[in-house]
C-alpha atoms as a PDB file:
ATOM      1  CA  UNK A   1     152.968  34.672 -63.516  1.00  0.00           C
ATOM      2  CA  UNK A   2     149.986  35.997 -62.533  1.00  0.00           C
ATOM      3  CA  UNK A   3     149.512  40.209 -63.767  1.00  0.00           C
ATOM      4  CA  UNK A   4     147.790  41.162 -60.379  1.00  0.00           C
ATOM      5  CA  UNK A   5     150.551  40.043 -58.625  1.00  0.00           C
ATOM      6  CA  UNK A   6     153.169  42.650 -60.642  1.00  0.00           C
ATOM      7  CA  UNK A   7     154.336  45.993 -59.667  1.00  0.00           C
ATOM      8  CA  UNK A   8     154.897  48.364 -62.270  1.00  0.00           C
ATOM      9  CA  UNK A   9     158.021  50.528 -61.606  1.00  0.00           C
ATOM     10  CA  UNK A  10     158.990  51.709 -65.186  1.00  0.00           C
ATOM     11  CA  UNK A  11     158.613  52.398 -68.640  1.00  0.00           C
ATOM     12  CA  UNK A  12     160.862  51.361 -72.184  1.00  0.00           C
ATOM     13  CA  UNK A  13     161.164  54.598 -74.103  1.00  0.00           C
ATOM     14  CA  UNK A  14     163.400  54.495 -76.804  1.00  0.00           C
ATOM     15  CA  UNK A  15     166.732  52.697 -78.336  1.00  0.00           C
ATOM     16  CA  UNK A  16     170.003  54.524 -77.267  1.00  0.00           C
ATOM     17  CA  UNK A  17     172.696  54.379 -79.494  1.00  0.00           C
ATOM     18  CA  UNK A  18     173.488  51.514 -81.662  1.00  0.00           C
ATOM     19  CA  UNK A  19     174.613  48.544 -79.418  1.00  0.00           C
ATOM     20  CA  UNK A  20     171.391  47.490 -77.997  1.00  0.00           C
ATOM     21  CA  UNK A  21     171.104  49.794 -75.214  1.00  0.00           C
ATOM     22  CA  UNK A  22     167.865  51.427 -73.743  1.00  0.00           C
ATOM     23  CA  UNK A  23     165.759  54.747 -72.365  1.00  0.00           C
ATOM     24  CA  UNK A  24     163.442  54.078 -69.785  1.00  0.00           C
ATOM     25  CA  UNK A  25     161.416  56.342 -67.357  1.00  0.00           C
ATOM     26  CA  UNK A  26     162.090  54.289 -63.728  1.00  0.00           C
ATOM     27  CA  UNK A  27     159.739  55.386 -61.020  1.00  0.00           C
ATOM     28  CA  UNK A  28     161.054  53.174 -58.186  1.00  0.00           C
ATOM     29  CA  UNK A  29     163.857  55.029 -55.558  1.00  0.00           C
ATOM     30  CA  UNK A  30     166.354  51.900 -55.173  1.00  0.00           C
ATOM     31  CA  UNK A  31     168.293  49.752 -58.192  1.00  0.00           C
ATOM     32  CA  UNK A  32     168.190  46.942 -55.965  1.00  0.00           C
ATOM     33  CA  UNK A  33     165.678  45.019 -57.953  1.00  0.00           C
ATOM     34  CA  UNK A  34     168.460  45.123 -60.691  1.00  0.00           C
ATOM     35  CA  UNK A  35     171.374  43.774 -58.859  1.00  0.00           C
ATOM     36  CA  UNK A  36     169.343  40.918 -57.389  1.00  0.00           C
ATOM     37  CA  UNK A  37     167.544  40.201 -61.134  1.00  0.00           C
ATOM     38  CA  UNK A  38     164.051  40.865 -60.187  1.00  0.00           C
ATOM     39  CA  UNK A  39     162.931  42.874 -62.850  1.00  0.00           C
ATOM     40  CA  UNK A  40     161.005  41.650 -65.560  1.00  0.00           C
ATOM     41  CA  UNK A  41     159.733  43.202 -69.234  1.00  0.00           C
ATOM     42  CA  UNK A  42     155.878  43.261 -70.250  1.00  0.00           C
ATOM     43  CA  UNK A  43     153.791  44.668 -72.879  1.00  0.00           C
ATOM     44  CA  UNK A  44     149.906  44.345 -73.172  1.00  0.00           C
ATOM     45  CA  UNK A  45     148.758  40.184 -71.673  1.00  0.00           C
ATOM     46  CA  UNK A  46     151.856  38.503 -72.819  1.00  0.00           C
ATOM     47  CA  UNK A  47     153.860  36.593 -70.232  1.00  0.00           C
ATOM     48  CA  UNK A  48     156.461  38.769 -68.136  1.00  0.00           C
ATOM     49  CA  UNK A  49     159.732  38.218 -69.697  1.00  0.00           C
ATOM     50  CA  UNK A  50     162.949  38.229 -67.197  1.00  0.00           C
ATOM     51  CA  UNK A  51     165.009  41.425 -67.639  1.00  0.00           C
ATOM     52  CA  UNK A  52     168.724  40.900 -66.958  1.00  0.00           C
ATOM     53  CA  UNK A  53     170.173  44.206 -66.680  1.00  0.00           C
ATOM     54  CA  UNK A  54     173.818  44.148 -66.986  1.00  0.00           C
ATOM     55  CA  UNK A  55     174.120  47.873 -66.267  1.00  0.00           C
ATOM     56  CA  UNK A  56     172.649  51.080 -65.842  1.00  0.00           C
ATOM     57  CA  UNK A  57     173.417  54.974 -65.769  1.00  0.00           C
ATOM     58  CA  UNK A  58     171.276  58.029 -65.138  1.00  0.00           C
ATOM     59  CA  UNK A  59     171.780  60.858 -67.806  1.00  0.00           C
ATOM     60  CA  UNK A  60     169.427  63.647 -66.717  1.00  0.00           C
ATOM     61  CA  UNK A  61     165.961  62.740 -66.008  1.00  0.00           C
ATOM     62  CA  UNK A  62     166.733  59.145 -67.741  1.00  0.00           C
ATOM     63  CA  UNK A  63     168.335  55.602 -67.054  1.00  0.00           C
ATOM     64  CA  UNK A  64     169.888  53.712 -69.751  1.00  0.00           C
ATOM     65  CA  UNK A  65     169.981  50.358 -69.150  1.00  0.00           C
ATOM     66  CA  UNK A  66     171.588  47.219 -71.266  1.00  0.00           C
ATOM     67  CA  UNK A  67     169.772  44.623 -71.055  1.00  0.00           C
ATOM     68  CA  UNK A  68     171.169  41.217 -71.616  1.00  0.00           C
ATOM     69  CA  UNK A  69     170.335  39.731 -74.712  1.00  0.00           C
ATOM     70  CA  UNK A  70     169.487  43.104 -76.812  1.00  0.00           C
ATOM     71  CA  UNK A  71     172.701  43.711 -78.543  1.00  0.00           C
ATOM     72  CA  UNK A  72     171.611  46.305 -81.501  1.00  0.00           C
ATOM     73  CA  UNK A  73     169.233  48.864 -82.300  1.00  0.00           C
ATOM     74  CA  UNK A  74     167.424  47.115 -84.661  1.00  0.00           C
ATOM     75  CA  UNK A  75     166.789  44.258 -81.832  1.00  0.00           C
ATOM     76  CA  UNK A  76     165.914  47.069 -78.937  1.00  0.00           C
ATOM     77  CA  UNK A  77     163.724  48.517 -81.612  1.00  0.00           C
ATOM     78  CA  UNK A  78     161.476  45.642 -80.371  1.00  0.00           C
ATOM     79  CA  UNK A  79     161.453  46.936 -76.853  1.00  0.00           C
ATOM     80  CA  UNK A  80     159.378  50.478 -77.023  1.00  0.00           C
ATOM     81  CA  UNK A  81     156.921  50.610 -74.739  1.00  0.00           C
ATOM     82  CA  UNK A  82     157.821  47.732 -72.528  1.00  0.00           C
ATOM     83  CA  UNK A  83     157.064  47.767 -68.832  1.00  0.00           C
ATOM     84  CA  UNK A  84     159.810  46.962 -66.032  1.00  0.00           C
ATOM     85  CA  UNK A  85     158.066  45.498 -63.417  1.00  0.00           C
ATOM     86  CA  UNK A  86     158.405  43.114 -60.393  1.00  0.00           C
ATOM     87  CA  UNK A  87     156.541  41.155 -58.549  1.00  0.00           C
ATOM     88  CA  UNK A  88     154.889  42.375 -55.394  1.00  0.00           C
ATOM     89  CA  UNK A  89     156.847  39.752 -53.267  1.00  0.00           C
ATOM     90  CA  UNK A  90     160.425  41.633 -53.990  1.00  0.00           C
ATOM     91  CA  UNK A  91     159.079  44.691 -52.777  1.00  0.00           C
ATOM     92  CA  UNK A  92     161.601  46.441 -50.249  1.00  0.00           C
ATOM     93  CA  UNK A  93     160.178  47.653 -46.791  1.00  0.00           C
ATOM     94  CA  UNK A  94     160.377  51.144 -47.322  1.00  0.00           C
ATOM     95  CA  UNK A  95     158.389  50.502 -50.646  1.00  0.00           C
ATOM     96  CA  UNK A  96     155.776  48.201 -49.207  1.00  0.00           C
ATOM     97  CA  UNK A  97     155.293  50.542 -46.276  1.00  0.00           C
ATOM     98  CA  UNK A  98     154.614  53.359 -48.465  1.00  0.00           C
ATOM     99  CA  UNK A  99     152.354  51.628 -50.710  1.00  0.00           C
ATOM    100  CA  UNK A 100     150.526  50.480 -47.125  1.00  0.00           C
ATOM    101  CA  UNK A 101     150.676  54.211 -46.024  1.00  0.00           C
ATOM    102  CA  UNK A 102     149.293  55.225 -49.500  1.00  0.00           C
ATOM    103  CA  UNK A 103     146.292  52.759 -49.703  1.00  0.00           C
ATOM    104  CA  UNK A 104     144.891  53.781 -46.037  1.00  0.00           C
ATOM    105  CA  UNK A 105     144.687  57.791 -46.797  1.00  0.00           C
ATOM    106  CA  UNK A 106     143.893  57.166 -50.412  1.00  0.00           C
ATOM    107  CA  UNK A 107     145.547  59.648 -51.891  1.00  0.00           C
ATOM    108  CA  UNK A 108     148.053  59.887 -54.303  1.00  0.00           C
ATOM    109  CA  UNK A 109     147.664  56.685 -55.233  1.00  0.00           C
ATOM    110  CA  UNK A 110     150.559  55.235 -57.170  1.00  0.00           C
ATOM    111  CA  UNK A 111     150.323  54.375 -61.090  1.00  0.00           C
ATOM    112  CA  UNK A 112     150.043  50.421 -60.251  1.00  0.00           C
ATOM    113  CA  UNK A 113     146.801  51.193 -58.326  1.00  0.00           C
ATOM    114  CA  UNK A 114     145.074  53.180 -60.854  1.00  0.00           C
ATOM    115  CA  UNK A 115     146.035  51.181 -64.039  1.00  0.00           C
ATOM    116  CA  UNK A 116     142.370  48.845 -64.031  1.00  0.00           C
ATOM    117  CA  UNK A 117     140.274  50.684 -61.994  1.00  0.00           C
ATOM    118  CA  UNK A 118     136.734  51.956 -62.769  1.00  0.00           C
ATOM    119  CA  UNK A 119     136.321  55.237 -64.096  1.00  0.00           C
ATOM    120  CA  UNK A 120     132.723  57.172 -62.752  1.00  0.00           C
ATOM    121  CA  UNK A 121     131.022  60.118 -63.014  1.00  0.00           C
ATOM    122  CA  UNK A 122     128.697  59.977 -60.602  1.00  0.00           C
ATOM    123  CA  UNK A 123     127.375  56.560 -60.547  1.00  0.00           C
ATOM    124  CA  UNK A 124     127.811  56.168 -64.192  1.00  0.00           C
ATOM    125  CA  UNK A 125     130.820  53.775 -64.889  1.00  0.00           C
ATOM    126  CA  UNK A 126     132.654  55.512 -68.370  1.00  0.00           C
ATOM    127  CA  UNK A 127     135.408  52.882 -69.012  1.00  0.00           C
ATOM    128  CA  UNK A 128     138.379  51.088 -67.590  1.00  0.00           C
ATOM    129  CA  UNK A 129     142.043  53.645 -66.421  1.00  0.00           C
ATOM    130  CA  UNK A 130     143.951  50.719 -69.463  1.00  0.00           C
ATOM    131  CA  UNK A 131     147.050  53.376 -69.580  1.00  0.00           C
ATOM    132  CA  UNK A 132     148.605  56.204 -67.938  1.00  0.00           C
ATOM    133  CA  UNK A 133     151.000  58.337 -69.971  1.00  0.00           C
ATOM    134  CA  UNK A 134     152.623  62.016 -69.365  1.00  0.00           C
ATOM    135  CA  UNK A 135     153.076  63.821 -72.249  1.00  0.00           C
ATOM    136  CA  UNK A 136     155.018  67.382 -71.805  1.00  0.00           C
ATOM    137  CA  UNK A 137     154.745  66.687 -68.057  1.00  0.00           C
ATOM    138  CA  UNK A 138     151.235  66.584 -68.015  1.00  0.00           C
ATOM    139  CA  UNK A 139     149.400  62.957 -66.652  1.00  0.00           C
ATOM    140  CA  UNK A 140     146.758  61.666 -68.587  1.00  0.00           C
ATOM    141  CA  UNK A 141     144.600  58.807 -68.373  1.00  0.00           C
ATOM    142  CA  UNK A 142     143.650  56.329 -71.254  1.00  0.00           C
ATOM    143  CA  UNK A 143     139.869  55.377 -70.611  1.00  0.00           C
ATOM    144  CA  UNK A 144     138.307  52.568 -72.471  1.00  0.00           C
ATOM    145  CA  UNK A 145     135.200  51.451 -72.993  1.00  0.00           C
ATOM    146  CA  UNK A 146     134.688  49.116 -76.208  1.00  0.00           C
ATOM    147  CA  UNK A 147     135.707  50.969 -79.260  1.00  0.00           C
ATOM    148  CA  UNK A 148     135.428  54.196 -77.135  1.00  0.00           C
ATOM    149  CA  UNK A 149     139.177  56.026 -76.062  1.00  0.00           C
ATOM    150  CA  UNK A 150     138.506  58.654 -73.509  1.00  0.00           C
ATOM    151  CA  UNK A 151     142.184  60.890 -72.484  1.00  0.00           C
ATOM    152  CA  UNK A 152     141.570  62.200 -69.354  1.00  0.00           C
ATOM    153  CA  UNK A 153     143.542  65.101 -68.076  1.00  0.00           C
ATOM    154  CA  UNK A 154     144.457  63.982 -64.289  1.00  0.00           C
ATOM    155  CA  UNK A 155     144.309  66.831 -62.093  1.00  0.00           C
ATOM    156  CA  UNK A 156     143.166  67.211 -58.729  1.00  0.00           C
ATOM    157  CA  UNK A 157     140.096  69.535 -59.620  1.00  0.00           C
ATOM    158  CA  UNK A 158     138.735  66.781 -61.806  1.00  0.00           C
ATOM    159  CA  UNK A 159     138.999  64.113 -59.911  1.00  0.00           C
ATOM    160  CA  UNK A 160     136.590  63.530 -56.344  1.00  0.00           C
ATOM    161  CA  UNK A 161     138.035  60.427 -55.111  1.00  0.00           C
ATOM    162  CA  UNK A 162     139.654  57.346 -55.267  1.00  0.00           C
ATOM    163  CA  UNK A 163     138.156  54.059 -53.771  1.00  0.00           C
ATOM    164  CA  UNK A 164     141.456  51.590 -54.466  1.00  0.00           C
ATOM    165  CA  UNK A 165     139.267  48.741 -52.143  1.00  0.00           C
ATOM    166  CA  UNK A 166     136.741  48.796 -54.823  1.00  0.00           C
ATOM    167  CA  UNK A 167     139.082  49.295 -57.890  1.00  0.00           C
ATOM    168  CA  UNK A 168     137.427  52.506 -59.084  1.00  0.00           C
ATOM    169  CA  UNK A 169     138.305  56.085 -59.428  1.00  0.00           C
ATOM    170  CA  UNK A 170     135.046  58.985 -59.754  1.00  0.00           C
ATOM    171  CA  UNK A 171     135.461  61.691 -61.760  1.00  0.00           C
ATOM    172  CA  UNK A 172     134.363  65.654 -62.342  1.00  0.00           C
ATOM    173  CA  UNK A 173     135.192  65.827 -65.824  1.00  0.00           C
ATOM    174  CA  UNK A 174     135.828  69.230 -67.308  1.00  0.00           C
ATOM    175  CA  UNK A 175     132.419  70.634 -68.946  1.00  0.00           C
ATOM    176  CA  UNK A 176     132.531  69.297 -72.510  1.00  0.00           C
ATOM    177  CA  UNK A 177     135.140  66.903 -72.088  1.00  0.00           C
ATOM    178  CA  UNK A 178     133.547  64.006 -72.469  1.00  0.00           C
ATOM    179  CA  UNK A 179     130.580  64.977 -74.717  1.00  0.00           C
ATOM    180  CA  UNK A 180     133.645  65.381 -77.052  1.00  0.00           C
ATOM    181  CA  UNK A 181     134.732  61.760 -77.293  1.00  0.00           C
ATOM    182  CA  UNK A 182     131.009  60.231 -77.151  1.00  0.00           C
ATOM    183  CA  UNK A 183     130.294  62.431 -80.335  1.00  0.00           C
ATOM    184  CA  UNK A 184     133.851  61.362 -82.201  1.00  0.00           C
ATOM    185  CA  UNK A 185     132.317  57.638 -81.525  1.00  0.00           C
ATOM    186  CA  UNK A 186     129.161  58.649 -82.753  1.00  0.00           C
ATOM    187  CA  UNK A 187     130.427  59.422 -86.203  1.00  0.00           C
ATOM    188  CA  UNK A 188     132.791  56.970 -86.427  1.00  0.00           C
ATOM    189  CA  UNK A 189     129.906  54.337 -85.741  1.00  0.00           C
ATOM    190  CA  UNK A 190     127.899  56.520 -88.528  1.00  0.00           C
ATOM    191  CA  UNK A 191     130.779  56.319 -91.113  1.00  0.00           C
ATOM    192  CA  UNK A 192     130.950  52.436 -90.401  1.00  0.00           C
ATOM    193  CA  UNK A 193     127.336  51.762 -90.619  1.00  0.00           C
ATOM    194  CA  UNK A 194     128.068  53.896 -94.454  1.00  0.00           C
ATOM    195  CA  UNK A 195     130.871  52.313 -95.421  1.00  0.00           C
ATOM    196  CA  UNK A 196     131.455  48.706 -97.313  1.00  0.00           C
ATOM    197  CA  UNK A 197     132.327  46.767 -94.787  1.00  0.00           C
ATOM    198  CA  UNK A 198     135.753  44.979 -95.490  1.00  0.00           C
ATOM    199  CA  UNK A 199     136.915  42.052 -93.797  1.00  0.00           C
ATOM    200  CA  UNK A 200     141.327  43.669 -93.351  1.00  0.00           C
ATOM    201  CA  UNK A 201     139.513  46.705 -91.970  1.00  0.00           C
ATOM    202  CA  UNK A 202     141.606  47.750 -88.717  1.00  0.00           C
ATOM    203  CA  UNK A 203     141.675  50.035 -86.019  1.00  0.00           C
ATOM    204  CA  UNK A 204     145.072  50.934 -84.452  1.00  0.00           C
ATOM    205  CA  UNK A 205     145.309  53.163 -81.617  1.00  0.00           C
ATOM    206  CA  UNK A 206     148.906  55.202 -80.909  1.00  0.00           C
ATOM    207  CA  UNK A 207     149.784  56.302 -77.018  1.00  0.00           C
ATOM    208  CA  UNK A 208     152.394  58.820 -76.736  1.00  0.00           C
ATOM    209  CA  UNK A 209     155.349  57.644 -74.380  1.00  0.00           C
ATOM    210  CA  UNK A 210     155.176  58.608 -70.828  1.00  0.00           C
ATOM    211  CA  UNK A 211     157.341  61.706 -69.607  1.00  0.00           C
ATOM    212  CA  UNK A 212     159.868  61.350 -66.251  1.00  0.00           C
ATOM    213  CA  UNK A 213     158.098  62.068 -63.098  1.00  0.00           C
ATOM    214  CA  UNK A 214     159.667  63.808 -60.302  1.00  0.00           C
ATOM    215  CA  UNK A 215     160.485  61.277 -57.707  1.00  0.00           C
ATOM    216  CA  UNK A 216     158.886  62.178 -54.755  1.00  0.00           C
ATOM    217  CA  UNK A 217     158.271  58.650 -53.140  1.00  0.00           C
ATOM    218  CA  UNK A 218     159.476  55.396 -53.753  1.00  0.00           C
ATOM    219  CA  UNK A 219     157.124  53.990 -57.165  1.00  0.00           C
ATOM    220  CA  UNK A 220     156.099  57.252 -58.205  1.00  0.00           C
ATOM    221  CA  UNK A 221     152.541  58.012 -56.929  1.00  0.00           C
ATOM    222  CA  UNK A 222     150.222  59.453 -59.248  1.00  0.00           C
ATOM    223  CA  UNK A 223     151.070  63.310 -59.674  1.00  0.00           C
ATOM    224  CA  UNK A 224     147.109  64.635 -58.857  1.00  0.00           C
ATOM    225  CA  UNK A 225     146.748  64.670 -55.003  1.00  0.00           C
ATOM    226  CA  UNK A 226     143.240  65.229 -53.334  1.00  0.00           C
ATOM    227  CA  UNK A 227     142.326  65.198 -49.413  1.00  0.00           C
END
């Protein structure tokens, strides 16, 4: 299944309880995509798994779902961080429409859009949006570029625009902000080129989980909104 052809419409948190069930962050308005088994589970480039949900309940600002299949903690364990998504053809009409509406103003462009776009400052590309996460409340944006991890604090005043034809997103960075990160890289390229070099040496990099969004819109557009 091809990834450009996926919608992102929520998030795996967390195991709930011990019989297998699940938190997740959903973004989308309707559970339709549940009752006609068109969700499916991804993490990083591995294939899109089917997700058979055999039910589902809101408690507060999150749905626990059980998920055929995933019968204990220890096996839901395996689940953190998953993606629900679908694919772009099981769209409703009142999604698809507002994704339409969204993509010809440009703004408030929803999470799908974002995820692989361009990041610039000026005319200065500064990585690839890989990640969008919203710890206490707050939405911030994983930037890569190489070995280089850039979190970006999404909010309107930073941001000048979005060009979603041209996958790319420009940027008014805070002052500082991201001398910050190139100077972290700096000495962490200093304290390799020092070091032994060892051939198990690894680098592991830890996102926090994404926080619910207020649904405003079906999909959950991005929370920073410019004109």
């Amino acid at each position: 299944m091809p990834a450009n052809s996926l919608i992102f419409i929520g998030k795996i948190t967390r195991p709930h309880g011990i019989s297998g069930e699940l938190c997740a962050q959903y973004y989308a308005e309707s559970y339709e995509y549940f009752k006609k088994n068109q969700v499916f589970l991804k993490i990083g480039k591995l294939p899109a798994k089917p997700c058979f949900v055999r039910s589902y309940k809101e408690q507060g600002n999150i749905l626990i779902l059980k998920i055929e299949g995933i019968n204990s903690r220890t096996e839901a364990e395996l689940y953190r961080n998953y993606d629900l998504v679908i694919e772009e053809s099981a769209l409703t009409d009142n999604d698809l429409q507002a994704i339409n509406e969204n993509e010809e103003t440009e703004t408030s462009p929803y999470l799908h859009q974002i995820i692989g776009c361009t990041a610039f400052v000026g005319t200065e590309p500064i990585g690839i949006i890989d990640e969008i996460s919203f710890p206490a409340g707050q939405e911030i944006w994983f930037i890569h570029k190489g070995k280089q991890e850039i979190l970006f604090p999404a909010v309107s005043d930073f941001i000048d625009r979005y060009d979603l034809k041209n996958q790319a997103v420009y940027l008014n960075p805070p002052a500082g902000l991201l001398e910050i990160y190139t100077e972290n890289s700096d000495e962490d390229t200093s304290k390799e080129n020092s070091s032994p070099k060892t051939s198990s040496a690894s680098k592991n990099h830890s996102h926090p989980a994404r926080q619910k969004q207020t649904k405003q819109t079906p999909l959950s557009p991005s929370t920073s909104s410019h004109s």
